[in-house]
C-alpha atoms as a PDB file:
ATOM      1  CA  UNK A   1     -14.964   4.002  19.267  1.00  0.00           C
ATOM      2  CA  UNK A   2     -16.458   5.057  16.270  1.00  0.00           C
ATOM      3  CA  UNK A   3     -16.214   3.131  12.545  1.00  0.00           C
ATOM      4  CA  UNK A   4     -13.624   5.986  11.119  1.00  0.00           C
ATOM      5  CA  UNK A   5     -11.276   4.835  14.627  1.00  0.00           C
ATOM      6  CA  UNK A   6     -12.169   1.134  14.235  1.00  0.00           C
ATOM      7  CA  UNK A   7     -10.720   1.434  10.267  1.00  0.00           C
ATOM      8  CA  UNK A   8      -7.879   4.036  11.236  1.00  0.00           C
ATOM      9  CA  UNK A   9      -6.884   0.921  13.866  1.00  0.00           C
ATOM     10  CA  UNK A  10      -6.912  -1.543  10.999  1.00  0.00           C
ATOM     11  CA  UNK A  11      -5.231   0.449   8.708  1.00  0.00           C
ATOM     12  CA  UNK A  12      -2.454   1.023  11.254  1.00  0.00           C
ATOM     13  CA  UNK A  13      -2.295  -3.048  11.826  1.00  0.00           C
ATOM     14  CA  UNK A  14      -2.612  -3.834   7.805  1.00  0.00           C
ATOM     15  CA  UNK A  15       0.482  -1.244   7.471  1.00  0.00           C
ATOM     16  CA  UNK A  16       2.635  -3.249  10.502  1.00  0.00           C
ATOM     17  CA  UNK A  17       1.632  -6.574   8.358  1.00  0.00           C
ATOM     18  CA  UNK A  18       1.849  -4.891   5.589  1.00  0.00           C
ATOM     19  CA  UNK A  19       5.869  -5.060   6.049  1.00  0.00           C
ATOM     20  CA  UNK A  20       5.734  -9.151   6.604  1.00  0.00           C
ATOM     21  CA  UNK A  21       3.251 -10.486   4.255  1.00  0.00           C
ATOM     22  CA  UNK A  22       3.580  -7.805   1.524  1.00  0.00           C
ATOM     23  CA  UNK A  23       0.668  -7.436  -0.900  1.00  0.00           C
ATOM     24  CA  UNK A  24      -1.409 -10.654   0.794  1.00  0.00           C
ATOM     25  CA  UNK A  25      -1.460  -8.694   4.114  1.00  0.00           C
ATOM     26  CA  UNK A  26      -4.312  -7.122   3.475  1.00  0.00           C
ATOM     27  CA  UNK A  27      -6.304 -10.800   2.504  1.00  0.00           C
ATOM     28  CA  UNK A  28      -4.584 -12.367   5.472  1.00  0.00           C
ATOM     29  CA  UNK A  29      -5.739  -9.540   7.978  1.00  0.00           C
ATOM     30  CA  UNK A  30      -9.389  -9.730   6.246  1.00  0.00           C
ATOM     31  CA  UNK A  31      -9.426 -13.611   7.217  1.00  0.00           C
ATOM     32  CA  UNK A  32      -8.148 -13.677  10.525  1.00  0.00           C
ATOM     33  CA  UNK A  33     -10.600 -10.859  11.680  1.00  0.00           C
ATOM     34  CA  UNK A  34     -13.336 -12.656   9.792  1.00  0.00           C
ATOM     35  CA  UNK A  35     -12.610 -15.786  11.165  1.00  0.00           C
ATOM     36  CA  UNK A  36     -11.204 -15.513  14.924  1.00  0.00           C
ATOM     37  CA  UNK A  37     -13.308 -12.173  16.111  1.00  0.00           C
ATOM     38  CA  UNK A  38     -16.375 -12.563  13.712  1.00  0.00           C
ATOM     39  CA  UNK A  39     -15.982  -9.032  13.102  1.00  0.00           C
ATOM     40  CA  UNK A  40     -14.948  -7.107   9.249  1.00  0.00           C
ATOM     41  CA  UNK A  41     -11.710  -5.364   9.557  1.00  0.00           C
ATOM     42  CA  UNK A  42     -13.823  -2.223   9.338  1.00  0.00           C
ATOM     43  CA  UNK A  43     -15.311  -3.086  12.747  1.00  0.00           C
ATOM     44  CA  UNK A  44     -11.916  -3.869  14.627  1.00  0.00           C
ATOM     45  CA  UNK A  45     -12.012  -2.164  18.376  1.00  0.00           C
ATOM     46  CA  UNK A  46      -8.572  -1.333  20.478  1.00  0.00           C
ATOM     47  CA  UNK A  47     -10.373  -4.239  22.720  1.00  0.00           C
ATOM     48  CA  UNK A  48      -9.826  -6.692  19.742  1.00  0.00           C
ATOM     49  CA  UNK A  49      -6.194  -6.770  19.970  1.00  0.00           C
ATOM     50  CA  UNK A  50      -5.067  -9.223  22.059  1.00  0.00           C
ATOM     51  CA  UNK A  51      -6.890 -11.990  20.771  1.00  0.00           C
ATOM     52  CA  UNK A  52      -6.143 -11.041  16.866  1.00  0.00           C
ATOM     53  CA  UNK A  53      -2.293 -10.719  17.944  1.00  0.00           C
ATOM     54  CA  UNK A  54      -2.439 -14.606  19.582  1.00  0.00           C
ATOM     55  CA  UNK A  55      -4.184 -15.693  16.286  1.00  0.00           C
ATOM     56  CA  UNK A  56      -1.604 -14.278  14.043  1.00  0.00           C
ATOM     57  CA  UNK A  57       1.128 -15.321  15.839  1.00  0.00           C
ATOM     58  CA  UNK A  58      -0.407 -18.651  15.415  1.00  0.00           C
ATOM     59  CA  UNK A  59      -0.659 -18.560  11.784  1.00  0.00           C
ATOM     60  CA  UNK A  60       2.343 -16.658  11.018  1.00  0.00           C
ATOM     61  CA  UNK A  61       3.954 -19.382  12.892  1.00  0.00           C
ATOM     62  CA  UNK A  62       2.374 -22.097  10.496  1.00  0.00           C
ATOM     63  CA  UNK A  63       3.726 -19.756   7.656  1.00  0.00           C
ATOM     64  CA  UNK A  64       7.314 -19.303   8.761  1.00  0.00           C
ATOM     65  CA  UNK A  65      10.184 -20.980  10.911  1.00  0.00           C
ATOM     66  CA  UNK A  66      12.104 -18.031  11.000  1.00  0.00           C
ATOM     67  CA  UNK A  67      10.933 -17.502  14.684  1.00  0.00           C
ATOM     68  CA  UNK A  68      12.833 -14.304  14.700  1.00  0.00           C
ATOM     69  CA  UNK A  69      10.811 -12.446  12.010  1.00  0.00           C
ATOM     70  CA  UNK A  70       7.632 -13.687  13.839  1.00  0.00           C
ATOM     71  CA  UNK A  71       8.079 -12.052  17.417  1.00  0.00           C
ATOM     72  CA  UNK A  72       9.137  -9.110  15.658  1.00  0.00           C
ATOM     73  CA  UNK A  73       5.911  -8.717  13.724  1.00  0.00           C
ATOM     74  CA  UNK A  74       4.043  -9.376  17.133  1.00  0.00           C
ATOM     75  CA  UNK A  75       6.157  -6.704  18.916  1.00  0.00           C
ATOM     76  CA  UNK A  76       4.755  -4.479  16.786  1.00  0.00           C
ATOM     77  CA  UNK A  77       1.845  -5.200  16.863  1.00  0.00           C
ATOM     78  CA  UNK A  78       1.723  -6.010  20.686  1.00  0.00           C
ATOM     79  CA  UNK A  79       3.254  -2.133  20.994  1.00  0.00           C
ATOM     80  CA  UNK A  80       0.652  -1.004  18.761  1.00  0.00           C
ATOM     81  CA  UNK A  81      -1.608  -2.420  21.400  1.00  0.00           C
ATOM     82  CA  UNK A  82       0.022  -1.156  24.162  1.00  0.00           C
ATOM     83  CA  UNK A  83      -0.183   2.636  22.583  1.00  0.00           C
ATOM     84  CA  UNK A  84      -3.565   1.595  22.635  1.00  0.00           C
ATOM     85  CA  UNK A  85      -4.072   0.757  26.168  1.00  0.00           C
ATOM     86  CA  UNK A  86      -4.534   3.958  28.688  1.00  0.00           C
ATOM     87  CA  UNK A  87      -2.681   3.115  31.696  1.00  0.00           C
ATOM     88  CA  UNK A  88      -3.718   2.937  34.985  1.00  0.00           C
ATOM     89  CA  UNK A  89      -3.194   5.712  37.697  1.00  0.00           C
END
């Protein structure tokens, strides 16, 4: 995967968020790449998924009780990583 993918990936993340968070999705997507995956957003891989999606559903969690706004956000996401994914034969 090259850096134009690895930013077309988090742009297509930041845009899911993007729809939960508003105008701080951007900062919160920033920090949790930063900070769980020790990566910049720019370097995101398709590989990187699973673990960012468990860390935001972490912190989203800490933001929000409304438990039904957070597993949508991570269905999206999760079938963003899932589109992601080639299946096996």
């Amino acid at each position: 995967m090259n850096s134009q993918s690895n930013a077309m990936l988090y742009d297509k993340v930041l845009k899911i968020t993007n729809v939960y968070l508003g105008p701080a999705a951007d900062r919160f997507m920033s920090r949790q790449i930063q900070n769980h995956l020790n990566k910049e957003p720019n370097e995101l891989t398709e590989k990187d998924l699973v673990s960012l999606i468990v860390w935001i559903k972490v912190s989203v969690s800490l933001l929000t009780e409304d438990s039904g706004i957070v597993d949508e956000y991570i269905t999206k996401l999760n079938e963003l990583a899932n589109a992601k994914t080639p299946t096996k034969s």
